[in-house]
PDB file of N, CA and C in Angstrom:
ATOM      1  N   UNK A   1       0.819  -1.190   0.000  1.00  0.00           N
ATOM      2  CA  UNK A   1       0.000   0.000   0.000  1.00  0.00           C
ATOM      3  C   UNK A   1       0.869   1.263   0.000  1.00  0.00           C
ATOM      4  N   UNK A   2       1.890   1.526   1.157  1.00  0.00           N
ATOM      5  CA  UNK A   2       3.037   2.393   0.471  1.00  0.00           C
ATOM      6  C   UNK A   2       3.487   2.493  -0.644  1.00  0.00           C
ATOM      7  N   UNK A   3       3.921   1.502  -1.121  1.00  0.00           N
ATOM      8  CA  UNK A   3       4.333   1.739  -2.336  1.00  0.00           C
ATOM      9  C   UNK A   3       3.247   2.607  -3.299  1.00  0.00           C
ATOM     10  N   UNK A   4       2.292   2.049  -3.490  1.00  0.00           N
ATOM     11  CA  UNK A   4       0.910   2.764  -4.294  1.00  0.00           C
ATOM     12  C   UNK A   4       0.622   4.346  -3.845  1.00  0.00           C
ATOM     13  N   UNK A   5       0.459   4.540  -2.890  1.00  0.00           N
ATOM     14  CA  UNK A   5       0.738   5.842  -2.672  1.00  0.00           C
ATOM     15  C   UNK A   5       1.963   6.873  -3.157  1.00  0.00           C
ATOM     16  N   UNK A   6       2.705   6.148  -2.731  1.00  0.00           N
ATOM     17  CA  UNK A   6       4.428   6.910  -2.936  1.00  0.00           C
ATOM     18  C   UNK A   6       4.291   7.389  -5.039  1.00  0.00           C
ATOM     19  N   UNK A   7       3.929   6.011  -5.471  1.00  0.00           N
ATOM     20  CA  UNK A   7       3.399   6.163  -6.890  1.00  0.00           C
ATOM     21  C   UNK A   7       2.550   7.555  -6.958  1.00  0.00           C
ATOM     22  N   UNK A   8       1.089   7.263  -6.355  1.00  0.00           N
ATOM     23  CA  UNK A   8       0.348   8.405  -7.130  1.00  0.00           C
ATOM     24  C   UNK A   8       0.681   9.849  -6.552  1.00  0.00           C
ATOM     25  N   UNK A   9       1.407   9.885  -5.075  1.00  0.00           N
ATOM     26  CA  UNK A   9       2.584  11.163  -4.932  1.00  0.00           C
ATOM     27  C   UNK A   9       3.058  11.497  -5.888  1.00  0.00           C
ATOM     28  N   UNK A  10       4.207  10.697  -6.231  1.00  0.00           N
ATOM     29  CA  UNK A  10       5.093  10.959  -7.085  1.00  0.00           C
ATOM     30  C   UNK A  10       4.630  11.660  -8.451  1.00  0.00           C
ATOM     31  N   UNK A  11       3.877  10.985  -8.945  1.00  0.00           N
ATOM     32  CA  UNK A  11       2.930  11.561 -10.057  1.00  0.00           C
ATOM     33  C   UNK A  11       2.391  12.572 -10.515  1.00  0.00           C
ATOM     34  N   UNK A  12       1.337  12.890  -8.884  1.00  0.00           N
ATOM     35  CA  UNK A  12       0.128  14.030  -8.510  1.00  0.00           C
ATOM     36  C   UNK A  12       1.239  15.051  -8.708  1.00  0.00           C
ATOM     37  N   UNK A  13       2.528  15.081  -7.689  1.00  0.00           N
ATOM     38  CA  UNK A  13       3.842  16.017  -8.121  1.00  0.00           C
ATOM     39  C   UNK A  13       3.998  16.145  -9.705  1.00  0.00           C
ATOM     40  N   UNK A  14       4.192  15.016 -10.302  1.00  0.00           N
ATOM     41  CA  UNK A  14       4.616  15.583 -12.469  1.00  0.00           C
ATOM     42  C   UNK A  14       3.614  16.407 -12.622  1.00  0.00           C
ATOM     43  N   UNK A  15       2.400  15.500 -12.621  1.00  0.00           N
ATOM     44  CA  UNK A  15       1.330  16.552 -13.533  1.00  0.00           C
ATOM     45  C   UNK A  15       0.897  17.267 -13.017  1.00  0.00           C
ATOM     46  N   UNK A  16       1.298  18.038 -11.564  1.00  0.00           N
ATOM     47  CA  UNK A  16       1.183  19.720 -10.837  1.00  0.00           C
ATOM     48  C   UNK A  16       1.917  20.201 -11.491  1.00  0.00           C
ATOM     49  N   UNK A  17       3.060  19.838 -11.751  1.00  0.00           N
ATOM     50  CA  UNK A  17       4.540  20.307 -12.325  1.00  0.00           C
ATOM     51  C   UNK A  17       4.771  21.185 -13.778  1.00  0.00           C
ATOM     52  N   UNK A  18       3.869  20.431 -14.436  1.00  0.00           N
ATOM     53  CA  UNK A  18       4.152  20.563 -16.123  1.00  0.00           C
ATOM     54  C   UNK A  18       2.810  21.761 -16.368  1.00  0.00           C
ATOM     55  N   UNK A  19       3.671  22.730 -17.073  1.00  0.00           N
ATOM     56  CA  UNK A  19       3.087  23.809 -17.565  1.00  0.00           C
ATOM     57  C   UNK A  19       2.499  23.457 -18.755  1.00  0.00           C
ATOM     58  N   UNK A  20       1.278  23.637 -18.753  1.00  0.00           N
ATOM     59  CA  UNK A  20       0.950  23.624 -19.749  1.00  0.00           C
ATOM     60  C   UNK A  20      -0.046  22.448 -20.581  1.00  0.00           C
ATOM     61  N   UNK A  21      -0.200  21.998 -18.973  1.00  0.00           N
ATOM     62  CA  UNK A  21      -0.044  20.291 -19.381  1.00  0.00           C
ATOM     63  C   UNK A  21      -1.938  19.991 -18.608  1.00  0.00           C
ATOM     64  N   UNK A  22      -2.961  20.898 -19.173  1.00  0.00           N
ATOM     65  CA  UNK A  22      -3.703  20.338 -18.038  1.00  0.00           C
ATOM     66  C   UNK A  22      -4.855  19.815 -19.230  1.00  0.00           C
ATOM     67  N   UNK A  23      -4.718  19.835 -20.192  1.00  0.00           N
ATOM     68  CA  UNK A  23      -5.803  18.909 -21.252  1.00  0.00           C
ATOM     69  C   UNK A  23      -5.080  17.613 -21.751  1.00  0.00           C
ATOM     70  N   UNK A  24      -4.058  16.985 -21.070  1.00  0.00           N
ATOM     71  CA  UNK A  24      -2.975  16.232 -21.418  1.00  0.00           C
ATOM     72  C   UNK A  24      -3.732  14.276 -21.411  1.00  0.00           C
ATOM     73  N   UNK A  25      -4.529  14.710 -20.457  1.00  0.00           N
ATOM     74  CA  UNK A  25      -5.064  13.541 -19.956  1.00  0.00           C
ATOM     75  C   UNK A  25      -4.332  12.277 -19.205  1.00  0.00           C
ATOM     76  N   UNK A  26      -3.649  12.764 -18.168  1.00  0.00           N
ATOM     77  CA  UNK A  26      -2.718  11.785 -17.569  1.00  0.00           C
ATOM     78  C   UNK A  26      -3.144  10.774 -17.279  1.00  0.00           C
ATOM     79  N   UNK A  27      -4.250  11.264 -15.852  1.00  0.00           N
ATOM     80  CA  UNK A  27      -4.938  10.591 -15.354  1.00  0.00           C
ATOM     81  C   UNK A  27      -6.425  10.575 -14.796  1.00  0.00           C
ATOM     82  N   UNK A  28      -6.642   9.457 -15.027  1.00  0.00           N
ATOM     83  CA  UNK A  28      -8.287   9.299 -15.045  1.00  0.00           C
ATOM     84  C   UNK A  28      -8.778   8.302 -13.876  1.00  0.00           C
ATOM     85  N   UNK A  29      -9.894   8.714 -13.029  1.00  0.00           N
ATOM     86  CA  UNK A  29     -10.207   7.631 -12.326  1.00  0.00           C
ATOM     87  C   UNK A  29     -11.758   6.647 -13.215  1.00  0.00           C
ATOM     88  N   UNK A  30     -11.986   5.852 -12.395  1.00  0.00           N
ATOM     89  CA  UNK A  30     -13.202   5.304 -12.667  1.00  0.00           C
ATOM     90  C   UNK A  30     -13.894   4.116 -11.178  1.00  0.00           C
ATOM     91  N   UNK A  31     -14.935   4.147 -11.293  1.00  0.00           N
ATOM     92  CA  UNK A  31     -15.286   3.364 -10.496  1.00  0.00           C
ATOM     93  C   UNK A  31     -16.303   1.923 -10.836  1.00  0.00           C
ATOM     94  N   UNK A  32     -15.998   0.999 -11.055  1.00  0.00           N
ATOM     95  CA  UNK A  32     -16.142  -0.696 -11.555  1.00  0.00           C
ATOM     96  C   UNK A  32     -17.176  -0.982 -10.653  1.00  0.00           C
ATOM     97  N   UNK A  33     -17.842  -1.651 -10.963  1.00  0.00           N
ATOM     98  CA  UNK A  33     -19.104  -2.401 -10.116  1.00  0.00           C
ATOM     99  C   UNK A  33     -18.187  -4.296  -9.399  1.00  0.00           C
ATOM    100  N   UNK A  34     -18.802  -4.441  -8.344  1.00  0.00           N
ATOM    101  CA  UNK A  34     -18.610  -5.511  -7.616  1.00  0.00           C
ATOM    102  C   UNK A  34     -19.635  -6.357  -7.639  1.00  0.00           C
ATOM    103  N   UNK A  35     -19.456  -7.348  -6.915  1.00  0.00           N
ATOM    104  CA  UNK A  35     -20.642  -7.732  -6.311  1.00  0.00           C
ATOM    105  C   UNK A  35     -20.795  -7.818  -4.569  1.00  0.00           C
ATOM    106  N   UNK A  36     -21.194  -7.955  -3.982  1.00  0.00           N
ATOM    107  CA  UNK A  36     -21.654  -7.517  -2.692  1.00  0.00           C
ATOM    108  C   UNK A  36     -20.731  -7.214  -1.609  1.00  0.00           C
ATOM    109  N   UNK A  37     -20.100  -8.628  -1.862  1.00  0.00           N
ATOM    110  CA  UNK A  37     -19.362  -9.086  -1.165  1.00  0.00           C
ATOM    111  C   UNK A  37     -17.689  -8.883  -2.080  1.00  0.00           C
ATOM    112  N   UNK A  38     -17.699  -8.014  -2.943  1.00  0.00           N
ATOM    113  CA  UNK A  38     -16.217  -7.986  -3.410  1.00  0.00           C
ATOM    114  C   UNK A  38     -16.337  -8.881  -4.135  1.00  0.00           C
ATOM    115  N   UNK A  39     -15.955 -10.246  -4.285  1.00  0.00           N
ATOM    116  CA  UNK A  39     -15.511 -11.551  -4.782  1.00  0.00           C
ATOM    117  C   UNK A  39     -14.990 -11.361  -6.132  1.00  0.00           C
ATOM    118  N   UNK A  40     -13.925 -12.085  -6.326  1.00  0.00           N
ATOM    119  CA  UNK A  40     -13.218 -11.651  -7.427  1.00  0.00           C
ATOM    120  C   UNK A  40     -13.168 -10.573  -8.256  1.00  0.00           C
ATOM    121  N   UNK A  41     -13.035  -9.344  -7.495  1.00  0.00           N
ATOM    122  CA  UNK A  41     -12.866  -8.173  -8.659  1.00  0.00           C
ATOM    123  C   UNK A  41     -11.838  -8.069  -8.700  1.00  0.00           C
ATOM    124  N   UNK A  42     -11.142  -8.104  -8.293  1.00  0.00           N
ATOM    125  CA  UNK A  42      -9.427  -7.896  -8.183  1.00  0.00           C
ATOM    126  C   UNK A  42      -8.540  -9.035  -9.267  1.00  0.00           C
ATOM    127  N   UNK A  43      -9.094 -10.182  -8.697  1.00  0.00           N
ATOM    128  CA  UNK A  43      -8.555 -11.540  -9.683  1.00  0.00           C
ATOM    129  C   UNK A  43      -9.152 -11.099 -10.967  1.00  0.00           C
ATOM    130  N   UNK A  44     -10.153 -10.661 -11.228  1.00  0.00           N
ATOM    131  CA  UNK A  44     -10.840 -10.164 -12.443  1.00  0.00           C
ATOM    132  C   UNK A  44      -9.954  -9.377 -13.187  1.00  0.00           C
ATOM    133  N   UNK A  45      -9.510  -8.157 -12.585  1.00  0.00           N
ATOM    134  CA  UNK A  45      -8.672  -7.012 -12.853  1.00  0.00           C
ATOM    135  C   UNK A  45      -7.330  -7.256 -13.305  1.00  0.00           C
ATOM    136  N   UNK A  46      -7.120  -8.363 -12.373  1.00  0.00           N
ATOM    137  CA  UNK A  46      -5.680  -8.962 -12.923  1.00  0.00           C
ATOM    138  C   UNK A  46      -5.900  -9.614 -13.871  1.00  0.00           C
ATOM    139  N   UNK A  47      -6.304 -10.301 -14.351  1.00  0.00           N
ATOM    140  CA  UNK A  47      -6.480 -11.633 -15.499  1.00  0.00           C
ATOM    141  C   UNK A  47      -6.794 -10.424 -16.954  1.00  0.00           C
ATOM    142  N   UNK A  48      -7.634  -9.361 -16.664  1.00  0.00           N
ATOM    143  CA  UNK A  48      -7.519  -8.016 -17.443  1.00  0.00           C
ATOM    144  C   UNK A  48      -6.587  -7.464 -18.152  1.00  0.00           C
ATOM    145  N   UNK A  49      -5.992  -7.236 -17.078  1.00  0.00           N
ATOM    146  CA  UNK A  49      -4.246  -6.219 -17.227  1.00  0.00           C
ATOM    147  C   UNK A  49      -3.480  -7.412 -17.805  1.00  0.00           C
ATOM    148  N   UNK A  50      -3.233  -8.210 -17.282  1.00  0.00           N
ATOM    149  CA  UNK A  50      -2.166  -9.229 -17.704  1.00  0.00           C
ATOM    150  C   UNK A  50      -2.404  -9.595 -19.043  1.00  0.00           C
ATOM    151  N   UNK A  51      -4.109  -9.954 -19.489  1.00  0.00           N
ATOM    152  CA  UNK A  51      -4.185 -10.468 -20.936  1.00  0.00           C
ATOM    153  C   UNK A  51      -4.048  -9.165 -22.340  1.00  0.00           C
ATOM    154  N   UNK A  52      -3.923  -7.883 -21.709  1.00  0.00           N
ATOM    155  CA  UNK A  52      -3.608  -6.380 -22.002  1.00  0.00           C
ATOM    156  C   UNK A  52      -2.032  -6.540 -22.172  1.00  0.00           C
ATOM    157  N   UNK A  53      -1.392  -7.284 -21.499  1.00  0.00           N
ATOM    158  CA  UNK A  53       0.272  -7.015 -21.988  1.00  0.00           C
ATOM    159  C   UNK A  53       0.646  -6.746 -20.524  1.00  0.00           C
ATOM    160  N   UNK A  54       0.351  -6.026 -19.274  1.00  0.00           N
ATOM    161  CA  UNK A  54       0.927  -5.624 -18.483  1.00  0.00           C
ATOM    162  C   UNK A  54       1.384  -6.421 -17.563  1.00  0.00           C
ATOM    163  N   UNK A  55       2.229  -5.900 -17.013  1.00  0.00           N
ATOM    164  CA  UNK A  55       3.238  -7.012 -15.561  1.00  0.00           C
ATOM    165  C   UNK A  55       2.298  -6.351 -14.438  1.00  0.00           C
ATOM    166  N   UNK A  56       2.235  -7.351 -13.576  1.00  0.00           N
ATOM    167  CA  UNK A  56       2.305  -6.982 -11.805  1.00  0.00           C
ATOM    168  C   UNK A  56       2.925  -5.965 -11.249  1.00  0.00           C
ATOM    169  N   UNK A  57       3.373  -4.965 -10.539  1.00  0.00           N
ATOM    170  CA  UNK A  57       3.792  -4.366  -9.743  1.00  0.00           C
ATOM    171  C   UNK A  57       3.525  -4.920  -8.651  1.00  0.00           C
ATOM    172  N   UNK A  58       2.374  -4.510  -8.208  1.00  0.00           N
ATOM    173  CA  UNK A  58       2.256  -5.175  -6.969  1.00  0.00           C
ATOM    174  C   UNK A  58       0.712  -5.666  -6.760  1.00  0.00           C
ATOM    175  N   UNK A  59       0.510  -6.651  -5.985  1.00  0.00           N
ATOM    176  CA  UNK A  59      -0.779  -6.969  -5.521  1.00  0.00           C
ATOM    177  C   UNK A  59      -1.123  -7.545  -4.246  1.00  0.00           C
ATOM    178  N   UNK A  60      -1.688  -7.056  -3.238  1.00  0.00           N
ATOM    179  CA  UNK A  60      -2.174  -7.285  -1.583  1.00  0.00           C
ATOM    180  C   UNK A  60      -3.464  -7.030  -1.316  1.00  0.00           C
ATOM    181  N   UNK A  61      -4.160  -7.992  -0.950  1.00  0.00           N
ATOM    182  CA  UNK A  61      -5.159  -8.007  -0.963  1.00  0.00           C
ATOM    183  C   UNK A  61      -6.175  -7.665  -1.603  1.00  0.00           C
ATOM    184  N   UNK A  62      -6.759  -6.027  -0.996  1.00  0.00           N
ATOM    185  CA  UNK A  62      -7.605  -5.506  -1.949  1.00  0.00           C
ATOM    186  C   UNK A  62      -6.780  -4.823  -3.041  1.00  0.00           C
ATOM    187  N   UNK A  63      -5.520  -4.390  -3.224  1.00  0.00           N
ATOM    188  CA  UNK A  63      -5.039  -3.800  -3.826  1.00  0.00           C
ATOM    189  C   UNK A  63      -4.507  -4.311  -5.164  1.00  0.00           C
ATOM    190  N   UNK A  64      -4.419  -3.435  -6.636  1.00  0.00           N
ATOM    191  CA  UNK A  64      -3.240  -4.218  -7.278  1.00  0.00           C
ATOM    192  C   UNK A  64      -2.647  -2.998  -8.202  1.00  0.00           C
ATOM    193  N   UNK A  65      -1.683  -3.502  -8.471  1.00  0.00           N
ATOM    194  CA  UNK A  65      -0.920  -2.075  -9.431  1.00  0.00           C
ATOM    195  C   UNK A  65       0.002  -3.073 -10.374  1.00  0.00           C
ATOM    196  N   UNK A  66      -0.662  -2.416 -11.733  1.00  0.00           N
ATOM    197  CA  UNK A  66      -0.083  -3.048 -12.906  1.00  0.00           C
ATOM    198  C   UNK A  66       0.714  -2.184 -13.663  1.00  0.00           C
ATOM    199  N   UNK A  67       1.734  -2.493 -14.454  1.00  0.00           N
ATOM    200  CA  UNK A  67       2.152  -1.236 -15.354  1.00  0.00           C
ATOM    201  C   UNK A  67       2.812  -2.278 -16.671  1.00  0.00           C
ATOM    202  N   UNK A  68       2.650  -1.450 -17.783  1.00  0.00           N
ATOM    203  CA  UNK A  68       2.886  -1.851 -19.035  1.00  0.00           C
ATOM    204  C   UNK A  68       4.347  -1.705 -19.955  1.00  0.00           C
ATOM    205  N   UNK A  69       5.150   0.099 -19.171  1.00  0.00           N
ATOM    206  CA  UNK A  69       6.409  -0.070 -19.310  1.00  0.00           C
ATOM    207  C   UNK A  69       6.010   1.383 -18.162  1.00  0.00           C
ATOM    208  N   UNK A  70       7.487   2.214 -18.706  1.00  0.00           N
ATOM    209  CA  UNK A  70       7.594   3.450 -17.518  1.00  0.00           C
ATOM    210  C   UNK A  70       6.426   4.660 -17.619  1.00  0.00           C
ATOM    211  N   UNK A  71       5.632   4.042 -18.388  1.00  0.00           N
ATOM    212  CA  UNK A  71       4.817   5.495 -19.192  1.00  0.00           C
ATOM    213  C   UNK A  71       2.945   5.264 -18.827  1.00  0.00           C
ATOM    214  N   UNK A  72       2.945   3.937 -18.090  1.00  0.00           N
ATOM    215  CA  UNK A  72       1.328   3.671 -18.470  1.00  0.00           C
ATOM    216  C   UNK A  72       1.420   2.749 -17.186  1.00  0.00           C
ATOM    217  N   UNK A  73       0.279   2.982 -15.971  1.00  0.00           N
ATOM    218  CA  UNK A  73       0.123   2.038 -14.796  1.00  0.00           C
ATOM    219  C   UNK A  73      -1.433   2.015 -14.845  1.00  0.00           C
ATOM    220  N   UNK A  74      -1.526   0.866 -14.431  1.00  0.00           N
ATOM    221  CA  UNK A  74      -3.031   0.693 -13.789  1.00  0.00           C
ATOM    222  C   UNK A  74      -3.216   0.468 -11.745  1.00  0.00           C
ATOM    223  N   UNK A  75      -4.021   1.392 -11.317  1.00  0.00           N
ATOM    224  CA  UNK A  75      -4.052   1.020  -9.990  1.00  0.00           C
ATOM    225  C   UNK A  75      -5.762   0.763  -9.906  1.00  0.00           C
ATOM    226  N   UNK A  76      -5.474  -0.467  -8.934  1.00  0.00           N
ATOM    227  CA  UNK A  76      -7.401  -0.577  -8.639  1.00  0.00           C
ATOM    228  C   UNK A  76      -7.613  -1.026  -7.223  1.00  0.00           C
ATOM    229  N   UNK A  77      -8.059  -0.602  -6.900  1.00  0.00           N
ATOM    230  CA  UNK A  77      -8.220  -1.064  -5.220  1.00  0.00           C
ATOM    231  C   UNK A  77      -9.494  -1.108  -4.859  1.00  0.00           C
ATOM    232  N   UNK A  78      -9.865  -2.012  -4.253  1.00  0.00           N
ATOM    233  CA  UNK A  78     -11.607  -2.218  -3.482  1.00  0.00           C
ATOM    234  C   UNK A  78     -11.544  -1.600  -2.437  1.00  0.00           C
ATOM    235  N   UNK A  79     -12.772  -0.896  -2.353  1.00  0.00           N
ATOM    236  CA  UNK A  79     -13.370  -0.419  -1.169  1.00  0.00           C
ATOM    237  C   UNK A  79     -14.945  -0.206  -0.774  1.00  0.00           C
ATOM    238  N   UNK A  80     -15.040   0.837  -0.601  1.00  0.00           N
ATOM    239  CA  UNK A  80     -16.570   1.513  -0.164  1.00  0.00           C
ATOM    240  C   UNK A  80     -16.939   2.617  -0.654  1.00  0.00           C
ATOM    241  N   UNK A  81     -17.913   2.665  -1.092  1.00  0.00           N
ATOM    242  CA  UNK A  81     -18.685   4.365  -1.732  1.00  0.00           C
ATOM    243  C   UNK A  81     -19.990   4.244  -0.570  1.00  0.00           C
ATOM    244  N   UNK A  82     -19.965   5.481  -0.098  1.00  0.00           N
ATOM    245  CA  UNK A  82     -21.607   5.729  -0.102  1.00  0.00           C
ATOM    246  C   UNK A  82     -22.570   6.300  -0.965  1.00  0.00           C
ATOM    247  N   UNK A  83     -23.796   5.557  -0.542  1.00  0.00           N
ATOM    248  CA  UNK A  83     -24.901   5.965  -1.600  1.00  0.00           C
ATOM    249  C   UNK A  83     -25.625   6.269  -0.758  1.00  0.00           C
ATOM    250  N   UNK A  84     -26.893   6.346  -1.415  1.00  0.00           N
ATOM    251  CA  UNK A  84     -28.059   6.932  -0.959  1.00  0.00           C
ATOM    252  C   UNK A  84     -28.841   5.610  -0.090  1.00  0.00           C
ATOM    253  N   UNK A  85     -28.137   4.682  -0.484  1.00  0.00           N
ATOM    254  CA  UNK A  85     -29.485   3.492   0.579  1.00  0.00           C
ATOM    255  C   UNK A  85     -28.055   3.116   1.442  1.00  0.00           C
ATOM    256  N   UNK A  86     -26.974   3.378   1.505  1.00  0.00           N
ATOM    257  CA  UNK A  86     -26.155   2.703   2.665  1.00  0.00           C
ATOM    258  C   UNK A  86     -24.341   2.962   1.838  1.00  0.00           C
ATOM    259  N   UNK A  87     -23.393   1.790   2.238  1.00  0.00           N
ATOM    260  CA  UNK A  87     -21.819   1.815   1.859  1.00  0.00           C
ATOM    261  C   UNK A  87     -22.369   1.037   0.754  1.00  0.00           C
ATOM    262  N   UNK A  88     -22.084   0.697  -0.069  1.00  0.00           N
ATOM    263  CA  UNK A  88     -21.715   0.142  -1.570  1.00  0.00           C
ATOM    264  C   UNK A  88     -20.196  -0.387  -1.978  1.00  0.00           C
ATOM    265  N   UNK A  89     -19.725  -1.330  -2.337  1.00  0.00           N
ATOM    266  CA  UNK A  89     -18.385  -1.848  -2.600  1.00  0.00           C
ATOM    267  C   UNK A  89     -18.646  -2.192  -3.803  1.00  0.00           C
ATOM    268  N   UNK A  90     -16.788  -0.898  -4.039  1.00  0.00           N
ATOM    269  CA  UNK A  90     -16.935  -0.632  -5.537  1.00  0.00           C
ATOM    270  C   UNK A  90     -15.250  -1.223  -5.863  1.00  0.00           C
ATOM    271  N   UNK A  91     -14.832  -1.136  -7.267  1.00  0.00           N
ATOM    272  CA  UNK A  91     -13.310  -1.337  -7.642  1.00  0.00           C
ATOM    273  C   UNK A  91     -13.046   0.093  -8.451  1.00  0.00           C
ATOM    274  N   UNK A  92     -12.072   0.606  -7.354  1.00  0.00           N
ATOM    275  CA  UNK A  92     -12.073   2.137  -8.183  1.00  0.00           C
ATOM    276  C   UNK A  92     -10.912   1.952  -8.966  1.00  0.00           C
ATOM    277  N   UNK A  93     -10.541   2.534 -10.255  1.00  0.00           N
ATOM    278  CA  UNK A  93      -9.483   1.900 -10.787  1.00  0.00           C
ATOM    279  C   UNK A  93      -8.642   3.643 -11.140  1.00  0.00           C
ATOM    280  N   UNK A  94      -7.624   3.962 -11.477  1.00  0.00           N
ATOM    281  CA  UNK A  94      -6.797   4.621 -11.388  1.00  0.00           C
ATOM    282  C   UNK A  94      -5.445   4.666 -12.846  1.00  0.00           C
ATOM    283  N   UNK A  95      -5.991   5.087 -13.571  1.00  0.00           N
ATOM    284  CA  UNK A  95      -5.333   4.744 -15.023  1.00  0.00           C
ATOM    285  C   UNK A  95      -4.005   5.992 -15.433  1.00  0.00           C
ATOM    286  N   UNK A  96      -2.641   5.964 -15.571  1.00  0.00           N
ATOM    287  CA  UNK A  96      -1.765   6.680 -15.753  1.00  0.00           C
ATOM    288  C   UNK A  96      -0.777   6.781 -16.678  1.00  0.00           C
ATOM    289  N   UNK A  97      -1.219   7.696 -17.263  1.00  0.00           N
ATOM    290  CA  UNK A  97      -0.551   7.863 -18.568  1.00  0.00           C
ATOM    291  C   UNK A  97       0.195   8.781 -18.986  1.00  0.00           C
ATOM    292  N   UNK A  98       1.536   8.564 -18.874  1.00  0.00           N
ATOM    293  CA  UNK A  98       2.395  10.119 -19.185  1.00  0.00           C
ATOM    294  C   UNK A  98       2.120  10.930 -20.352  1.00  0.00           C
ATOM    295  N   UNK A  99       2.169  10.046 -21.336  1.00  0.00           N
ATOM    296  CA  UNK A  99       2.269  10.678 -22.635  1.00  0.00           C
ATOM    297  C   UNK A  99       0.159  10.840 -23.117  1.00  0.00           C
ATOM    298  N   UNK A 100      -0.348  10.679 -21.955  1.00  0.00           N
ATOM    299  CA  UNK A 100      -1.822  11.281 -22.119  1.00  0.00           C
ATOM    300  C   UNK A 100      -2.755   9.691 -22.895  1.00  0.00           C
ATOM    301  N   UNK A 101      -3.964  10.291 -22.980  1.00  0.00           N
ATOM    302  CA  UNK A 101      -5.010   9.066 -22.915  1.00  0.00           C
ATOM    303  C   UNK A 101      -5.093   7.753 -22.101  1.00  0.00           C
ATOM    304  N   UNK A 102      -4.818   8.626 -20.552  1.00  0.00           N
ATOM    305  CA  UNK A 102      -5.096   7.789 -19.553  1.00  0.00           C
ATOM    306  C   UNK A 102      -6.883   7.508 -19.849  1.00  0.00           C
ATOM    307  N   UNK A 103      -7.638   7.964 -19.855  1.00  0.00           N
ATOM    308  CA  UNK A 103      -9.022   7.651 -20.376  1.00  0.00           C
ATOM    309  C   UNK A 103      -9.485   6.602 -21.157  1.00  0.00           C
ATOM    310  N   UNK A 104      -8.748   6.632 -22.316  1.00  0.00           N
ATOM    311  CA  UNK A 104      -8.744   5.824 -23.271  1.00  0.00           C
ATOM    312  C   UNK A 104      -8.305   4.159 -22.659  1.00  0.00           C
ATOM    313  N   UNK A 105      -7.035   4.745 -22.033  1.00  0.00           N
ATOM    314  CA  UNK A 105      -6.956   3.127 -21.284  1.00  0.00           C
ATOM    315  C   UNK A 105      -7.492   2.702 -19.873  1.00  0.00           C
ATOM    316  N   UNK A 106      -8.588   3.544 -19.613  1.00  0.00           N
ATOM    317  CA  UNK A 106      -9.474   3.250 -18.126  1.00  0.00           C
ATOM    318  C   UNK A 106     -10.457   2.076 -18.744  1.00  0.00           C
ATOM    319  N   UNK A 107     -10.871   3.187 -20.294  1.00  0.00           N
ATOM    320  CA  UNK A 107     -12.412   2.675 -20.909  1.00  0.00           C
ATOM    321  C   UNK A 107     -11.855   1.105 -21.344  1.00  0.00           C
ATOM    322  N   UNK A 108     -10.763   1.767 -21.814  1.00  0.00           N
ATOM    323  CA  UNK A 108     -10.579   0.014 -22.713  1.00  0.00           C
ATOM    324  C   UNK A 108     -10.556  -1.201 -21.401  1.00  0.00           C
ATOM    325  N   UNK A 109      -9.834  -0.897 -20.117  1.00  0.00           N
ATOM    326  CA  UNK A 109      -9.855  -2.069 -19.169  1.00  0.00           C
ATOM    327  C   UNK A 109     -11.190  -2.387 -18.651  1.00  0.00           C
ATOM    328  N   UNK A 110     -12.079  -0.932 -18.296  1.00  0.00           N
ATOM    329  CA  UNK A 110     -12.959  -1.135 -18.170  1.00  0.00           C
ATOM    330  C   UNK A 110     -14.397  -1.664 -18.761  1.00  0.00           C
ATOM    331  N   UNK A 111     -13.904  -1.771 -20.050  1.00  0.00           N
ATOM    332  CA  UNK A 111     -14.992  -2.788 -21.224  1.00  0.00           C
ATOM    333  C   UNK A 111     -14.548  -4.196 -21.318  1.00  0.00           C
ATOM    334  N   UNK A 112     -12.967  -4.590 -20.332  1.00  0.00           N
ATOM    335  CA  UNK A 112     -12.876  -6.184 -20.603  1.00  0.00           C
ATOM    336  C   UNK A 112     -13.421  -6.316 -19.253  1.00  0.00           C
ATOM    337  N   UNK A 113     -13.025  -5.560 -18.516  1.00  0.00           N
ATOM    338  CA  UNK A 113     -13.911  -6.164 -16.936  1.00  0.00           C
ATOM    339  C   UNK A 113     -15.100  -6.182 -17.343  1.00  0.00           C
ATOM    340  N   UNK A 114     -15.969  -5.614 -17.438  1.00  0.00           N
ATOM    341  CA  UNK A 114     -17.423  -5.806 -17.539  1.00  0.00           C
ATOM    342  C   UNK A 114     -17.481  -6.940 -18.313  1.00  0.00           C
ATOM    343  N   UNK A 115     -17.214  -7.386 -19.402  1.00  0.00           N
ATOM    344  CA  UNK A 115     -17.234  -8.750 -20.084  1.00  0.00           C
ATOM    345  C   UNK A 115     -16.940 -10.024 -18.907  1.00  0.00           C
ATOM    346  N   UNK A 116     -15.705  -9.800 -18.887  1.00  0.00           N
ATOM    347  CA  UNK A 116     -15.568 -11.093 -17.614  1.00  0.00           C
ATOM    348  C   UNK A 116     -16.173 -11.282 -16.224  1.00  0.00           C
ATOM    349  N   UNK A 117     -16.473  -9.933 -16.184  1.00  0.00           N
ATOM    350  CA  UNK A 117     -17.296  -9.975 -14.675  1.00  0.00           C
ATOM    351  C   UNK A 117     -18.334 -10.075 -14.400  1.00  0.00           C
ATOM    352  N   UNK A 118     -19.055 -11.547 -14.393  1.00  0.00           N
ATOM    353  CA  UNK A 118     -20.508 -11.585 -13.931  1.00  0.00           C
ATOM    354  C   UNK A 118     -20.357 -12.098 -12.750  1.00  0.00           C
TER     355      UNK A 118
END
């Protein structure tokens, strides 16, 4: 979990940094549907990223962080949203892209999860 943080530090620092840089599209969040109880969204996410080309970084528990080379990471971690009828458990995912169309690669992971995830 340090580590993942220290990451989107490190980061949140570039793209404060860069003049000029704010239609660039670094980074994008999104938030993935579960099912109640969590159950395999994460294994989901991985089997995702990995069949996408990307390596592991790291993965603990609810957490996982994938990256493809130095320029493009995926972070997704389970947790809790509130709603309007109570907490809700969601997979928020976290897409980073130096050279821009972090979006582009939220949507694309996020159209193979929804396929595999019933």
């Amino acid at each position: 979990m340090p580590r993942v943080l220290l990451t989107l530090s490190l980061l949140l620092l570039l793209v404060t940094s860069r003049v000029g840089a704010q239609d660039a599209d670094i980074v994008f969040h999104l938030a993935l549907p579960t099912r109640p109880d969590g159950a395999q969204a994460i294994e989901t996410l991985k089997a995702v990223v990995v069949a996408m080309g990307a390596h592991l970084k790291h993965e603990e528990g609810s957490v996982l962080e994938a990256a493809w080379d130095g320029t493009a990471d995926v972070q997704g971690s389970l947790g809790f949203q509130a709603s309007a009828t109570g907490r809700v458990r969601e997979l928020t995912l976290t897409c980073l892209k130096i050279s821009g169309g972090a979006e582009v690669l939220c949507r694309d992971v996020e159209r193979r999860y929804r396929a595999q995830y019933r």
